[in-house]
Protein backbone atom coordinates (compact mmCIF):
# COMPACT_ATOMS: atom_id res chain seq x y z
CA UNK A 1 -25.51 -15.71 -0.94
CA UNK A 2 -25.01 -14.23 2.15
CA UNK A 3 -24.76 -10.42 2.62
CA UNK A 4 -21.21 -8.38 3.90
CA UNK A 5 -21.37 -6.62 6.92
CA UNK A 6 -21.19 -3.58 5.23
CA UNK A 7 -23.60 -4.44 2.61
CA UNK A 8 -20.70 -4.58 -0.35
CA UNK A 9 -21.56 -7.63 -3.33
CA UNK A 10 -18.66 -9.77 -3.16
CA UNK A 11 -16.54 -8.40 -5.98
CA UNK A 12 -16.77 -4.63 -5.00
CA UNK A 13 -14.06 -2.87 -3.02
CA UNK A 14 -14.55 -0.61 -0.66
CA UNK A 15 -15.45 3.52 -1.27
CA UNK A 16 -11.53 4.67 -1.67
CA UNK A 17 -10.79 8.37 -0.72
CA UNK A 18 -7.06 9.60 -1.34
CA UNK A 19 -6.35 13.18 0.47
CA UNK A 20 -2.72 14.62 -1.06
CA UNK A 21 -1.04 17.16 0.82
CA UNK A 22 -2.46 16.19 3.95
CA UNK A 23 0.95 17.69 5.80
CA UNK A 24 1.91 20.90 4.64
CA UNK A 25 5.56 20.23 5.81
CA UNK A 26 6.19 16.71 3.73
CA UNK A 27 7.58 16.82 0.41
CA UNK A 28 4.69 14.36 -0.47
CA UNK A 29 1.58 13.21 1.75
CA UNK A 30 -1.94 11.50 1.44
CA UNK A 31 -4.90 10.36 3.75
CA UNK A 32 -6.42 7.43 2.30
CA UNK A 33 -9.42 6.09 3.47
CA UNK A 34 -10.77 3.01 2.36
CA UNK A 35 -13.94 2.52 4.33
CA UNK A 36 -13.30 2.69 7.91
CA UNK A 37 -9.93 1.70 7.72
CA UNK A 38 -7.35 5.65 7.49
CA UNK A 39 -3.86 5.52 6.89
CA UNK A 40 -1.60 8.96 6.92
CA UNK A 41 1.06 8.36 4.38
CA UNK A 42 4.15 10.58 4.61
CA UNK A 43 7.02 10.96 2.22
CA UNK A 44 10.27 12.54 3.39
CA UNK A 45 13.60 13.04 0.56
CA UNK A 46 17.06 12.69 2.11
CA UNK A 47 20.21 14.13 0.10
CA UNK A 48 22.27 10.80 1.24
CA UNK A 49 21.70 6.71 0.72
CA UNK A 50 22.33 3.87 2.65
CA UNK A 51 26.02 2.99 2.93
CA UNK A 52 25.89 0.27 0.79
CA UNK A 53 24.57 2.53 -2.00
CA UNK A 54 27.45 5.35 -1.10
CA UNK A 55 29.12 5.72 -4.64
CA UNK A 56 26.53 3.76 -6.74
CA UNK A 57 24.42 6.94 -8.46
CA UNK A 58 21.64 5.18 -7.24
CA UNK A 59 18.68 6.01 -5.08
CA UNK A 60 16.91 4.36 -2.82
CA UNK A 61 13.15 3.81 -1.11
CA UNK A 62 12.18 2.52 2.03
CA UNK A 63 9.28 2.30 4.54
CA UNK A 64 8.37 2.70 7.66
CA UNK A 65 4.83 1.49 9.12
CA UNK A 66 3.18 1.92 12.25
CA UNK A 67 -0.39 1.69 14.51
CA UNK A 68 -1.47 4.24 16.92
CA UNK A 69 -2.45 2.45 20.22
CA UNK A 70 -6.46 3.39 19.33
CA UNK A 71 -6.66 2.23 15.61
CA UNK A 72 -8.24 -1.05 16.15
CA UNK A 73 -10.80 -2.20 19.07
CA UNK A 74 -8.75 -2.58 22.14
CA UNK A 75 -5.50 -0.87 22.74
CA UNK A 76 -2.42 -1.80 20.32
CA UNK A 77 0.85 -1.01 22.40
CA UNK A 78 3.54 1.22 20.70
CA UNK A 79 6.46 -0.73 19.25
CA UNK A 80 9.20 0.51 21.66
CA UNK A 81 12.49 -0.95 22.36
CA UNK A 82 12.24 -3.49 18.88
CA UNK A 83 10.03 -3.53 15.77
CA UNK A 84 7.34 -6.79 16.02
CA UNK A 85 7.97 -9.61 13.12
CA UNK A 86 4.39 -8.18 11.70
CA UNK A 87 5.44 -4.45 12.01
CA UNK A 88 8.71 -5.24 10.19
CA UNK A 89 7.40 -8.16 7.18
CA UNK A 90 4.57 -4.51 6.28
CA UNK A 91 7.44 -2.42 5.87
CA UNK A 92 9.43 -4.10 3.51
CA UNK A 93 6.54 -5.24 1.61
CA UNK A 94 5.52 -1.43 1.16
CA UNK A 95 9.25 -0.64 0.49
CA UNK A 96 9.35 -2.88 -2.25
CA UNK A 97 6.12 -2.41 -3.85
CA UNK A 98 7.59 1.35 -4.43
CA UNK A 99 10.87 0.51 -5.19
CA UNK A 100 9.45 -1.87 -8.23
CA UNK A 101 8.12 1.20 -9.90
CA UNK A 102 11.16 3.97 -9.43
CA UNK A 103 13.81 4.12 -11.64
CA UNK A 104 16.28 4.27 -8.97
CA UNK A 105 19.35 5.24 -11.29
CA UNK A 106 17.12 8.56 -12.36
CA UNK A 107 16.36 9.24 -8.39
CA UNK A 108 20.46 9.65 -8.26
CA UNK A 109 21.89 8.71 -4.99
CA UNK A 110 19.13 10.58 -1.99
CA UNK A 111 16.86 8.34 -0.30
CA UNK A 112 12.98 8.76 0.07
CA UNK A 113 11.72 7.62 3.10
CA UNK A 114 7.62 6.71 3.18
CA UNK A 115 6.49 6.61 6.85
CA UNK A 116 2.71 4.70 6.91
CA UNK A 117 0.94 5.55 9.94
CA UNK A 118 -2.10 3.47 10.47
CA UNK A 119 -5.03 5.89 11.61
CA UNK A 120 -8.12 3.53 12.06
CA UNK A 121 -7.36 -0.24 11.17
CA UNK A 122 -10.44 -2.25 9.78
CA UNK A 123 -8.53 -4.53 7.26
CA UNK A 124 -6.40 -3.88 4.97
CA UNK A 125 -4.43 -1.63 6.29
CA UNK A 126 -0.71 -2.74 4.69
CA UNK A 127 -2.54 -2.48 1.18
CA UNK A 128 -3.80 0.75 2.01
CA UNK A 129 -0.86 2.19 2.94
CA UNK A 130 0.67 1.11 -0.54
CA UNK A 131 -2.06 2.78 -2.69
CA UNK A 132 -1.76 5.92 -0.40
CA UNK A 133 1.90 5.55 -0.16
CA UNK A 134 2.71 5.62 -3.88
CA UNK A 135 0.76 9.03 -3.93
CA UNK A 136 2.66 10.58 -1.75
CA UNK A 137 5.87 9.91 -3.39
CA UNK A 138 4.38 10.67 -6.87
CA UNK A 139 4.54 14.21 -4.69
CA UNK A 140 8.22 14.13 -3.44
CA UNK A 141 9.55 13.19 -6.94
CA UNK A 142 7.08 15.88 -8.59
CA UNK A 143 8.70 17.90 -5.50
CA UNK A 144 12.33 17.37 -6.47
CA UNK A 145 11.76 17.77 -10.70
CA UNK A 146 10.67 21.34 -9.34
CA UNK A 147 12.88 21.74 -7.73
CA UNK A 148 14.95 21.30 -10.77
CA UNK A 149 17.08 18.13 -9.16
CA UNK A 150 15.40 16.17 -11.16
CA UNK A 151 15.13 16.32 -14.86
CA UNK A 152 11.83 14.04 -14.88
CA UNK A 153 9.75 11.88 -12.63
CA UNK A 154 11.75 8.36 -12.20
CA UNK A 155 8.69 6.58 -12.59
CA UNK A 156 8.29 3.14 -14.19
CA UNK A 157 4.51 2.61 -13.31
CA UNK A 158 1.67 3.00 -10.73
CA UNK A 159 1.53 0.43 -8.03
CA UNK A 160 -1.93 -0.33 -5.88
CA UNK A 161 -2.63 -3.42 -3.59
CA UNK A 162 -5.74 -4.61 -2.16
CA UNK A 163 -6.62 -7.72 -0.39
CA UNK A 164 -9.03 -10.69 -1.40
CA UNK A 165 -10.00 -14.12 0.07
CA UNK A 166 -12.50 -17.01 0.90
CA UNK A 167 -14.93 -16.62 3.74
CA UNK A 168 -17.49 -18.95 4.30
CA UNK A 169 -16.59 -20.32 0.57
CA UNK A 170 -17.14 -17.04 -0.82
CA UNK A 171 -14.79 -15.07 -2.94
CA UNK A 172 -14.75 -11.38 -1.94
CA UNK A 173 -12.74 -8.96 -2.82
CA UNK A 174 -11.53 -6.28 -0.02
CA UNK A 175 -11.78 -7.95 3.31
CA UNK A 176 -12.77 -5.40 6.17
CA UNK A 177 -11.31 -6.76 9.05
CA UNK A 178 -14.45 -9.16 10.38
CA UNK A 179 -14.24 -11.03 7.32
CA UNK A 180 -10.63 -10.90 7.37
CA UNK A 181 -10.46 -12.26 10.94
CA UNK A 182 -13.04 -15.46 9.60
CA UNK A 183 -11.57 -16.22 6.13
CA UNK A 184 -10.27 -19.56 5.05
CA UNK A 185 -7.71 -18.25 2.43
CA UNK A 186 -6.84 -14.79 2.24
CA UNK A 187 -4.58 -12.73 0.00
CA UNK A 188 -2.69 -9.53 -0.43
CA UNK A 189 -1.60 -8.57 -4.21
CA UNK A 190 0.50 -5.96 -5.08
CA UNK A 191 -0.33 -5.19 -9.05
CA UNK A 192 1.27 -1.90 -11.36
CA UNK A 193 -0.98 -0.23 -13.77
CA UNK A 194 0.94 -2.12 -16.92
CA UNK A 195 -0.75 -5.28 -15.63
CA UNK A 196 2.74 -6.88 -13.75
CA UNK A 197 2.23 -8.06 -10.04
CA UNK A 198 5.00 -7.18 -7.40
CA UNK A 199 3.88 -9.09 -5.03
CA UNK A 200 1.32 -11.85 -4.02
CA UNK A 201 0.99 -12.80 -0.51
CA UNK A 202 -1.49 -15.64 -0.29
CA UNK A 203 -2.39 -17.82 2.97
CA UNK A 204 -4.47 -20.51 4.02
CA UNK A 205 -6.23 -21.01 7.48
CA UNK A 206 -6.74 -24.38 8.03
CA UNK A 207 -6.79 -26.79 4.68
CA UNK A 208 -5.17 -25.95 1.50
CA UNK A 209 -6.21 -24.72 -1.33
CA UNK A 210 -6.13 -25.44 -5.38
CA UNK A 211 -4.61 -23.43 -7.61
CA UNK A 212 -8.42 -22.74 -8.87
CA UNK A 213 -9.16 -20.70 -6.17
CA UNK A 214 -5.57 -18.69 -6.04
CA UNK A 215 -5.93 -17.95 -9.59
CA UNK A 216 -10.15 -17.01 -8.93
CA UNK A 217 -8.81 -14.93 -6.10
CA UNK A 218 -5.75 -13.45 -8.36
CA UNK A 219 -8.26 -12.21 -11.12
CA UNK A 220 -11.10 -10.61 -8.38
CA UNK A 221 -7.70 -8.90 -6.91
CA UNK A 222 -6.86 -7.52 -10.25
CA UNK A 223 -10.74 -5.72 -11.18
CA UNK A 224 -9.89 -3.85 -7.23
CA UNK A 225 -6.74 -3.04 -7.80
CA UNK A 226 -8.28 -1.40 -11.38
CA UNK A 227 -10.40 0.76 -9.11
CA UNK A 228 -7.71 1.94 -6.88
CA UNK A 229 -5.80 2.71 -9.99
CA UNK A 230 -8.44 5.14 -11.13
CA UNK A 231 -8.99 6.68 -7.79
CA UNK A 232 -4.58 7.61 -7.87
CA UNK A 233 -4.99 8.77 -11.96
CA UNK A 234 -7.90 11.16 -10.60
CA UNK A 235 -6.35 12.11 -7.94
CA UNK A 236 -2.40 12.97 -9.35
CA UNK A 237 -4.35 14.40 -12.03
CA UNK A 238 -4.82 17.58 -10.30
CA UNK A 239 -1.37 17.87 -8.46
C-alpha cells in the first residue's frame, strides 16, 4: 500500500481545527483548518428576504464563496466583473447544505448570509467551508435567540461534508489537493448528524465506475464526516 503525502492511512481525515468568533464584528464566524487547507467562514443576519420570499414568514440562507489570489500555488485572479461556473456551482452547494438543516419557517422572514472565504486551498476547500460554515451560523441563530428574536434555535440537524475518492485504486478518505488533482473517481458528500445525506457529488476521470466503489466510497465518507461531527459538538459546546 502506498503511503499519502502527508503520511495519513487511507481512511483517516485530516487534523480538523474549528476557530468560532474569529471576527468580533459577525453575528457568527469560524476559522477552520483542515490540514493545510484555511477557510474564514462569516455569517451576516439581514432583517429582509429575497423578493420572492416578501410575505411568506419564511427565512432564508444563502452563500457566498471566494479564493484570495495567494491560496493555492500560483496566483488565482479575483472574480471581477462575473462569478466563474466553479465559483457559483460552491455556493449553492454550501447554501443548500445549510438550508437542509434550518427550519426556515422558525428563522421568520430575515435572511442569513454565509460568506466562505478560502484562506489557503489544499483540497477540499468547498467541504470545508460547509463544516466551518454551519458553525458560524449555529452563532448567528444563537445570536438572534439572545437577542430575544428568536424563541429557539431553528435547527433541524448538524451538517458536515468531506471529500473521498480513488487514487491509484486506493480508497482514501479526505483528498489534499495532490491526490485530488491524480484521482480516478472522486467525491464530495454532504451528510447531517441524524445519518441523512444532502448532497453527493461524485465524478469520474476517465472510465466509469460500479456502484461498488460509489457505495465503498459513500461509507469511508460517512466514518469522516463522523469526525467532523465531533470536532462541531466540541466545539458549539462551549459557545
Amino acid at each position: 500500500m502506498p503511503a499519502r503525502i502527508d503520511g495519513r492511512a487511507p481512511d483517516q481525515a485530516r487534523k480538523t481545527v474549528i476557530l468560532p468568533g474569529f471576527q468580533v464584528f459577525a453575528e457568527g464566524s469560524a476559522l477552520i483548518e483542515v490540514g493545510q487547507t484555511k477557510v474564514l467562514c462569516a455569517a451576516t443576519v439581514e432583517e429582509r428576504v429575497p423578493s420572492f420570499l416578501r410575505g411568506s414568514a419564511k427565512g432564508w440562507v444563502t452563500a457566498e464563496y471566494g479564493m484570495l489570489p495567494r491560496s493555492t500555488l500560483s496566483r488565482t485572479p479575483r472574480d471581477e466583473g462575473g462569478q466563474r461556473g466553479r465559483t457559483s456551482e460552491i455556493q449553492r452547494l454550501i447554501g443548500r447544505s445549510l438550508r437542509a438543516v434550518t427550519d426556515l419557517e422558525a428563522l421568520g422572514e430575515r435572511t442569513i448570509i454565509l460568506d466562505c472565504d478560502v484562506l489557503q486551498a489544499d483540497g477540499g476547500t468547498r467541504t470545508a467551508a460547509i463544516t466551518g460554515a454551519y458553525v458560524a451560523l449555529y452563532q448567528a441563530l444563537l445570536h438572534l435567540v439572545h437577542q430575544g428574536a428568536l424563541r429557539s434555535l431553528p435547527v433541524r440537524a448538524s451538517v458536515a461534508a468531506i471529500s473521498v475518492g480513488v487514487v491509484d485504486g486506493e480508497r482514501l478518505l479526505d483528498l489534499c489537493y495532490e491526490e485530488d488533482a491524480r484521482a480516478q473517481v472522486d467525491f464530495n458528500v454532504v451528510m447531517t448528524d441524524r445519518g441523512e445525506f444532502v448532497e453527493l457529488q461524485g465524478t469520474a476521470e476517465g472510465r466509469p465506475f460500479p456502484q461498488e466503489v460509489s457505495d465503498q466510497l459513500v461509507a469511508l465518507a460517512r466514518k469522516g464526516i463522523e469526525s467532523m461531527l465531533k470536532v462541531q459538538r466540541e466545539v458549539l459546546a462551549r459557545l
